[in-house]
N, C-alpha and C. Protein backbone atom coordinates (compact mmCIF):
# COMPACT_ATOMS: atom_id res chain seq x y z
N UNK A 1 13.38 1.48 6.71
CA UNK A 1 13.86 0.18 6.29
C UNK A 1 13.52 0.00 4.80
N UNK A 2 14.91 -0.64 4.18
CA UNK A 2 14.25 -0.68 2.66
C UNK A 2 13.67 -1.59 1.86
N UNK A 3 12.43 -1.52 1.24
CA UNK A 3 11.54 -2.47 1.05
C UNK A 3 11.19 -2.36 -0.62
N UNK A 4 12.42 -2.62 -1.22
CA UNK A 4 12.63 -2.22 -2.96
C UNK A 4 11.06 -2.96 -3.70
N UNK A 5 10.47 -2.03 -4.30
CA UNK A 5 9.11 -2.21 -4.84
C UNK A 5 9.27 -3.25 -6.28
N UNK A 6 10.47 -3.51 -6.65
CA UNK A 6 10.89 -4.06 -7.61
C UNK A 6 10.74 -5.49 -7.35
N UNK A 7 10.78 -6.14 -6.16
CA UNK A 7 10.80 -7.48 -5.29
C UNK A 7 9.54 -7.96 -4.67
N UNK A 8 9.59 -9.17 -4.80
CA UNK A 8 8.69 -9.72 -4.44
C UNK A 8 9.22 -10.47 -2.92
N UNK A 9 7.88 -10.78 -1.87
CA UNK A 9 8.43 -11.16 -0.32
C UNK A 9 7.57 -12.13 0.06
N UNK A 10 8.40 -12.74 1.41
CA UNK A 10 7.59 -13.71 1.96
C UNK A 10 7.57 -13.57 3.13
N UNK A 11 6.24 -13.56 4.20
CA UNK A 11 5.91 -13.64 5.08
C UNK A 11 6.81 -14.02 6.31
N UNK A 12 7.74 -15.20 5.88
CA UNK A 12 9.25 -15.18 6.61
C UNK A 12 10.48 -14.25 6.10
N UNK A 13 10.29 -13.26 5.60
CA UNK A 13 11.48 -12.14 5.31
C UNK A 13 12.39 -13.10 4.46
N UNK A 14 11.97 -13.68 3.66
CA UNK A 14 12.83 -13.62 2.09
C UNK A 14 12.35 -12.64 1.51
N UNK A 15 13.38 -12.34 0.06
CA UNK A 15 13.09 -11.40 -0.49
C UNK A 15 12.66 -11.89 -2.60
N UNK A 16 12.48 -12.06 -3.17
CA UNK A 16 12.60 -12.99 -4.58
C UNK A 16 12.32 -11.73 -5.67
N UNK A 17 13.47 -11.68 -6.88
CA UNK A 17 13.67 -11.31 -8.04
C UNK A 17 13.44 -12.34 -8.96
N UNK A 18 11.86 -12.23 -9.71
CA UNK A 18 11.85 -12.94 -10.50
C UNK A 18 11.95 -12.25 -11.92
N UNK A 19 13.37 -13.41 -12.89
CA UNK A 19 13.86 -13.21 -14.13
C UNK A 19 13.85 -14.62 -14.77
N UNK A 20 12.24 -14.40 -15.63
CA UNK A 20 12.13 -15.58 -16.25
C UNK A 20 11.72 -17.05 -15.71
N UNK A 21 12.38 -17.99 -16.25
CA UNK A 21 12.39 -19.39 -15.70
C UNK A 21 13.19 -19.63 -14.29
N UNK A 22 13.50 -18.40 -13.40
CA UNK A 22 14.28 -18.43 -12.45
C UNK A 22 14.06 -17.27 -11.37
N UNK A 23 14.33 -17.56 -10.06
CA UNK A 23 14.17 -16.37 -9.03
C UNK A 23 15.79 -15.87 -8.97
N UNK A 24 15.51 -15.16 -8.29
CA UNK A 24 16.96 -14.90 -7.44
C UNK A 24 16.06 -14.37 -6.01
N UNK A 25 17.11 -15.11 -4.85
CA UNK A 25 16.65 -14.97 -3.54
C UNK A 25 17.15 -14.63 -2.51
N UNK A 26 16.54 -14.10 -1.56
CA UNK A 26 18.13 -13.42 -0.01
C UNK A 26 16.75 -13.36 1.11
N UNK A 27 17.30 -13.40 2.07
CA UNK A 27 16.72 -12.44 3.30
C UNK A 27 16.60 -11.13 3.09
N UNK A 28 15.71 -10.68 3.76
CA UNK A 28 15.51 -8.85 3.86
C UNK A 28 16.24 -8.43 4.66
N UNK A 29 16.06 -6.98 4.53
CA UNK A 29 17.07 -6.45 5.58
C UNK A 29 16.40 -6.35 6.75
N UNK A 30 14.78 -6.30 6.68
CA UNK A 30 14.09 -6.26 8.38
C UNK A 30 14.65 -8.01 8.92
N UNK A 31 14.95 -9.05 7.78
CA UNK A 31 16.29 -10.23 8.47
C UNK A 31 17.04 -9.80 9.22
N UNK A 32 17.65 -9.26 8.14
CA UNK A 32 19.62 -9.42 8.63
C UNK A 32 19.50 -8.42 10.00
N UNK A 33 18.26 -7.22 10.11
CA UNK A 33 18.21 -6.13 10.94
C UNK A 33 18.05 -7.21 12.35
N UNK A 34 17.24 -7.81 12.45
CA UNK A 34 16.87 -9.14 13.55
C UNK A 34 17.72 -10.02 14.17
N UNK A 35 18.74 -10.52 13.06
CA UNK A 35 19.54 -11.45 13.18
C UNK A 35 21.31 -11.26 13.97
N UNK A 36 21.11 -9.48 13.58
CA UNK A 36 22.37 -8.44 14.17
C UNK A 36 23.65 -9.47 13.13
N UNK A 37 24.33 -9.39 14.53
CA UNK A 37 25.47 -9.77 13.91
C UNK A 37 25.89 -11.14 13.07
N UNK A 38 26.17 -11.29 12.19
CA UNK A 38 25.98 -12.09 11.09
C UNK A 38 27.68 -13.16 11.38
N UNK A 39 27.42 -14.48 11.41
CA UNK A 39 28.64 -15.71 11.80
C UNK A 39 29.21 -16.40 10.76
N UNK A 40 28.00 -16.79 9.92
CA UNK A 40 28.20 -17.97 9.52
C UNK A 40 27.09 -17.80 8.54
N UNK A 41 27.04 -18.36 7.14
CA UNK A 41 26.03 -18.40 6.33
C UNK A 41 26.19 -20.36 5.55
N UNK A 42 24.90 -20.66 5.60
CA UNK A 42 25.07 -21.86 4.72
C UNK A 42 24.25 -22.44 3.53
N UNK A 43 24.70 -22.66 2.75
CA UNK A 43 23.60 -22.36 1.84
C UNK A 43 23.76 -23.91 0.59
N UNK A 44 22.85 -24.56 -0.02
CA UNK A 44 22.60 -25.37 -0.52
C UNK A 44 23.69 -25.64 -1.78
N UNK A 45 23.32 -26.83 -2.05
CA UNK A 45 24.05 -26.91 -3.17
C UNK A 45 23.78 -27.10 -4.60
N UNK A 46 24.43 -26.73 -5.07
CA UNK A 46 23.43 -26.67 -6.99
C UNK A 46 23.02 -28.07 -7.25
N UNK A 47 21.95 -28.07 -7.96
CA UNK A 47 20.94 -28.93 -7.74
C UNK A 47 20.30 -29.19 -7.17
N UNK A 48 20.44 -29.06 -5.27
CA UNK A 48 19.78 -29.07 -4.60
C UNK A 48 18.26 -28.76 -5.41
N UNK A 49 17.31 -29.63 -4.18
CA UNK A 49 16.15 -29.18 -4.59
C UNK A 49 15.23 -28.75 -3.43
N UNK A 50 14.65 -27.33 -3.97
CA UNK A 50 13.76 -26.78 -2.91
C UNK A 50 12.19 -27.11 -3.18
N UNK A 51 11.72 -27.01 -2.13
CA UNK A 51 9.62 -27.12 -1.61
C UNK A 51 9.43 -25.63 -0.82
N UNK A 52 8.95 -25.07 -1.59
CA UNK A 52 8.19 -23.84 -0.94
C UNK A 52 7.62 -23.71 0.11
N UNK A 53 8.61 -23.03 1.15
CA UNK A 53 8.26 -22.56 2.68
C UNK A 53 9.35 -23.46 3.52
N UNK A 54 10.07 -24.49 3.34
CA UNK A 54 10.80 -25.02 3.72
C UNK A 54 12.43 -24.64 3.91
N UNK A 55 12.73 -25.33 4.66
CA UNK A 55 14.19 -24.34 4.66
C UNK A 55 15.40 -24.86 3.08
N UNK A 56 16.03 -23.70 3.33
CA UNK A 56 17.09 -24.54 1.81
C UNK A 56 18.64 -23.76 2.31
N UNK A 57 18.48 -22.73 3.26
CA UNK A 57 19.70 -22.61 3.70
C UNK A 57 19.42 -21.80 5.72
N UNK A 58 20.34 -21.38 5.67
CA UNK A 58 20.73 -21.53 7.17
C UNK A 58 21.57 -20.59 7.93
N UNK A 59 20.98 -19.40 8.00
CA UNK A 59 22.31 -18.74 8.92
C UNK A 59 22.20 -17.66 10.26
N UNK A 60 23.61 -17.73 10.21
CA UNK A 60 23.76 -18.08 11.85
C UNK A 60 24.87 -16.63 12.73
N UNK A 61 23.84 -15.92 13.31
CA UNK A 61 24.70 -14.81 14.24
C UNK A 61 25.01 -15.24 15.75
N UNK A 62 25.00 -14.11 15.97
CA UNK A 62 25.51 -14.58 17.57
C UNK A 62 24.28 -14.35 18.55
N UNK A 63 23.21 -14.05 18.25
CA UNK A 63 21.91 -14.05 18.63
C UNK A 63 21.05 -15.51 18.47
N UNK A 64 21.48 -15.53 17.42
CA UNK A 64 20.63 -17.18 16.73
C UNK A 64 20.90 -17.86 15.76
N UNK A 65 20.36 -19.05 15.12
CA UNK A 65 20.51 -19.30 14.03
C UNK A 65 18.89 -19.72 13.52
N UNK A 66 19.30 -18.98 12.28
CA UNK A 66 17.65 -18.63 11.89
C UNK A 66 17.79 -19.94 10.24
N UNK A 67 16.56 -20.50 9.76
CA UNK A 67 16.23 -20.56 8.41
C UNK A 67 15.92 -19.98 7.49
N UNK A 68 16.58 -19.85 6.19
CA UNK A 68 16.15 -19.10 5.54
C UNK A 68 15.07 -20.22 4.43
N UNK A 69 13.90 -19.83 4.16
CA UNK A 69 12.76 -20.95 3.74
C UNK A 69 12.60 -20.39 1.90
N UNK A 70 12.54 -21.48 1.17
CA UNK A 70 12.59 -21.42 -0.04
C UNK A 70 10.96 -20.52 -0.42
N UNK A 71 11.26 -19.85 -1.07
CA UNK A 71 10.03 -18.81 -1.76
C UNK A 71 9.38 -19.52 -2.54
N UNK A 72 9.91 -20.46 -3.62
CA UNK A 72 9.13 -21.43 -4.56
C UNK A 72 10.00 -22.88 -4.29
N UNK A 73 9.43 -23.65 -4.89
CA UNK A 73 9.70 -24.90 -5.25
C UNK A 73 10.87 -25.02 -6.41
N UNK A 74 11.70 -25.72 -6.38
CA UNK A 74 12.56 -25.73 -7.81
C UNK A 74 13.76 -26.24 -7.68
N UNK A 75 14.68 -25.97 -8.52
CA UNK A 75 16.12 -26.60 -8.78
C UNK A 75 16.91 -25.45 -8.17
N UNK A 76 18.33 -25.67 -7.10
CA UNK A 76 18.99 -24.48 -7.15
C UNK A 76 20.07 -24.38 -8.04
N UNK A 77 19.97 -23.55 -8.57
CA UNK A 77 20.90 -22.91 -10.36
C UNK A 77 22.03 -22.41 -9.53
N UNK A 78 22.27 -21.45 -8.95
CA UNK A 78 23.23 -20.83 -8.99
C UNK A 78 23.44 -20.73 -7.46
N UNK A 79 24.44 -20.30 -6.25
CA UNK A 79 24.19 -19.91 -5.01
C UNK A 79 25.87 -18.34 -5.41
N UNK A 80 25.19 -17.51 -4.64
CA UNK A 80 26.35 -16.69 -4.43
C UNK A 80 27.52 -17.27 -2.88
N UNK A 81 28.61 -17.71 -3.89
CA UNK A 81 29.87 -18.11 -2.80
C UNK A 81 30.25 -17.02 -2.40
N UNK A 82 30.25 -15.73 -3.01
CA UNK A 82 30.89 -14.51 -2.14
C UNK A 82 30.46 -14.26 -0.94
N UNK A 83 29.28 -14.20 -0.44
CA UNK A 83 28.54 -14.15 0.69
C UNK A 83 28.76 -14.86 1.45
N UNK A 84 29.62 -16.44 1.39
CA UNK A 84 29.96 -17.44 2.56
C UNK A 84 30.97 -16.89 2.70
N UNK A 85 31.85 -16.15 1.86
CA UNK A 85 33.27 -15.67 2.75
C UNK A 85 33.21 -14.02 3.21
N UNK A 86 32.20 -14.02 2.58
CA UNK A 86 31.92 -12.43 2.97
C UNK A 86 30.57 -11.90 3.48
N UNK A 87 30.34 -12.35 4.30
CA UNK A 87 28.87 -11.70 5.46
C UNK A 87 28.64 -10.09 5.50
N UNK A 88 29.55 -9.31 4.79
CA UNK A 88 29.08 -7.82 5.12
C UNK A 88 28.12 -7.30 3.36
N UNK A 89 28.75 -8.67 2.87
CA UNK A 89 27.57 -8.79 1.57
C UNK A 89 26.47 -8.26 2.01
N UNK A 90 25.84 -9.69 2.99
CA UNK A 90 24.79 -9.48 3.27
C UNK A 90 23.91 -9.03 4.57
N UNK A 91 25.17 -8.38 4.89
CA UNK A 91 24.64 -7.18 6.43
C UNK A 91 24.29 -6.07 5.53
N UNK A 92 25.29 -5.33 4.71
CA UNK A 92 25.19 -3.92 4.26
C UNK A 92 24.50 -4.15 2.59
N UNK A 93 24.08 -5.05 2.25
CA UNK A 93 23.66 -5.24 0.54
C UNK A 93 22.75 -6.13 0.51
N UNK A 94 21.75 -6.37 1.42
CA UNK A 94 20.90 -7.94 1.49
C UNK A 94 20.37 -7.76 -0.37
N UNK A 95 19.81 -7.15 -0.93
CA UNK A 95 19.02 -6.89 -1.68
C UNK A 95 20.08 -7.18 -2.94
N UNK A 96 21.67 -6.64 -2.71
CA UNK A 96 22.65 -6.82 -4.41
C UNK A 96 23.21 -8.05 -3.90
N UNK A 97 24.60 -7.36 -3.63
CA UNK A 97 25.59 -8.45 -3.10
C UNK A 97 25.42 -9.66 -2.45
N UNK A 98 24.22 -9.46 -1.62
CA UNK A 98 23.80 -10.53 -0.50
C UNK A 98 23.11 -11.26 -1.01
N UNK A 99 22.68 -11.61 -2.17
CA UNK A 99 21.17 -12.35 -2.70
C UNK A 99 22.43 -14.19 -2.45
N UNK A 100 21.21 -14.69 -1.81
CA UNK A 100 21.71 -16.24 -1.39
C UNK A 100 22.12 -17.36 -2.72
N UNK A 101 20.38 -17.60 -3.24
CA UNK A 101 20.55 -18.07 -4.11
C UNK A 101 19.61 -18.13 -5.60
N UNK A 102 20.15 -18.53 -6.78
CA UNK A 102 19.08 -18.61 -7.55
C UNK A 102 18.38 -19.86 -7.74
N UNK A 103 17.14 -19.74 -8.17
CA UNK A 103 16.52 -21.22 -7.74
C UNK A 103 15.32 -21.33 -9.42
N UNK A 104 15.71 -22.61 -10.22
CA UNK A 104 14.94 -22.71 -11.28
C UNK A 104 13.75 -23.00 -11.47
N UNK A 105 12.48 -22.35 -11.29
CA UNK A 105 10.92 -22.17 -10.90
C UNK A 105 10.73 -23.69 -11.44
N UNK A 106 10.13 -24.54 -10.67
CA UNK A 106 9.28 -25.66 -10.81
C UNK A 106 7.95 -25.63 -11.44
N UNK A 107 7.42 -24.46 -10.44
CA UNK A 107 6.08 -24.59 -10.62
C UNK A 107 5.77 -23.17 -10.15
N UNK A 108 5.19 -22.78 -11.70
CA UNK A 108 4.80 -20.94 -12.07
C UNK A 108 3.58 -20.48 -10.85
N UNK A 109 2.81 -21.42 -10.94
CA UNK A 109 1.74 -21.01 -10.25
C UNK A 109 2.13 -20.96 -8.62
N UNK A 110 3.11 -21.16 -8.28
CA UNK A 110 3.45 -20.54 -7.11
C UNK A 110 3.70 -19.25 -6.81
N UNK A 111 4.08 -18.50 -7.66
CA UNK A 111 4.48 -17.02 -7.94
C UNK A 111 3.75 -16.03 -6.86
N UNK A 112 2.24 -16.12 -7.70
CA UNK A 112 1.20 -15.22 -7.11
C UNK A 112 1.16 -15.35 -5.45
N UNK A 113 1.84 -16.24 -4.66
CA UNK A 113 1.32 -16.25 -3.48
C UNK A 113 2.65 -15.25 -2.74
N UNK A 114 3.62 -15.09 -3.57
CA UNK A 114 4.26 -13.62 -2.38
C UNK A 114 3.89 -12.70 -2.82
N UNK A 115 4.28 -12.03 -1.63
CA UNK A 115 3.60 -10.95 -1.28
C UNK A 115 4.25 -10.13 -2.09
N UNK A 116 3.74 -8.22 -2.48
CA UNK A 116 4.29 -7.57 -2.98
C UNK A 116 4.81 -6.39 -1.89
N UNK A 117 5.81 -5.64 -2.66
CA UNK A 117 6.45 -4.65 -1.71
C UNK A 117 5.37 -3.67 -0.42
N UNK A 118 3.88 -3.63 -1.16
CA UNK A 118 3.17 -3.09 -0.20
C UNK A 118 2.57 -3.70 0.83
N UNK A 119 2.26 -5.03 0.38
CA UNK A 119 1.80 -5.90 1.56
C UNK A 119 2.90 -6.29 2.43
N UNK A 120 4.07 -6.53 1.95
CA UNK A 120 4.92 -6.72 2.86
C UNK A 120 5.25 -6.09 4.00
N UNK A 121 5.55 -4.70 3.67
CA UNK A 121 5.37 -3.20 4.23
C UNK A 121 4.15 -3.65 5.56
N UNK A 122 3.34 -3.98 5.02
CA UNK A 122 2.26 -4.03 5.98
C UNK A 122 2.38 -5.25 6.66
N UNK A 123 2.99 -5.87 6.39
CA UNK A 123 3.45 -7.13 7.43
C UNK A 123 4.36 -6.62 8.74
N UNK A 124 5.48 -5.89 8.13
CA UNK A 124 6.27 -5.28 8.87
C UNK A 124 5.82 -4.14 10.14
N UNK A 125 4.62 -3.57 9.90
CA UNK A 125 3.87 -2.95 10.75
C UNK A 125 3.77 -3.87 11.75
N UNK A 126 3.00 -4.47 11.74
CA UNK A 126 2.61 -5.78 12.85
C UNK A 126 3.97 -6.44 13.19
N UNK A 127 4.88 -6.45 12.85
CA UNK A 127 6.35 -6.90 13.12
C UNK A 127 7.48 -5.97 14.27
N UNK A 128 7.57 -4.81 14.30
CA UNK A 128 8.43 -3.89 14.57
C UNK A 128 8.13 -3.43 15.74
């Protein structure tokens, strides 16, 4: 399973690219691997505002419908619309194509609390 060392994670299988004053964010693929078949994706709206650990979007297979929970606190900047019309974004690309949304860091000192690609890894042990 791929667990890009470049990314930062959260304990609920988000995944966060931080560039600057901003993340970029998705589910992992040990997600989308859980969630199987992929329905429906929903996802916030610009400006929206996220609280770290809370949900900010929402999606939905034929197994369940899961939350996806904000990594930091902040403004959402940008959301990828390709991914609401196109779910194989983020079945087969969680990590490019599939990234949900970008979100404008509130507050820096939240950073340090995800996890990195190795601890994550080791989350996933206890997971699988």
């Amino acid at each position: 399973m791929a667990v890009p060392a470049d990314l930062k994670y959260t304990k609920s299988h988000e995944w966060v690219k931080i560039e600057d004053k901003v993340v970029i964010t998705g589910i992992t693929e040990f997600a989308v691997k859980a969630l199987s078949d992929l329905v429906y994706v929903d996802l916030p709206e610009i400006a929206d505002l996220t609280e770290k650990g809370h949900p900010y979007a929402e999606i939905e297979s034929v197994k369940a419908v899961a939350d996806v929970h904000a990594p930091i606190s902040g403004e959402v900047d940008e959301i990828n619309e390709e991914v609401v019309d196109n779910l194989d974004f983020l079945a087969h690309d969680p990590y490019g194509k599939g990234w949900l949304a970008k979100i404008q860091i509130s507050y820096p000192d939240e950073l340090p609390s995800l996890l990195s690609a190795g601890e994550y890894e080791k989350l996933l042990t206890t997971q699988e």
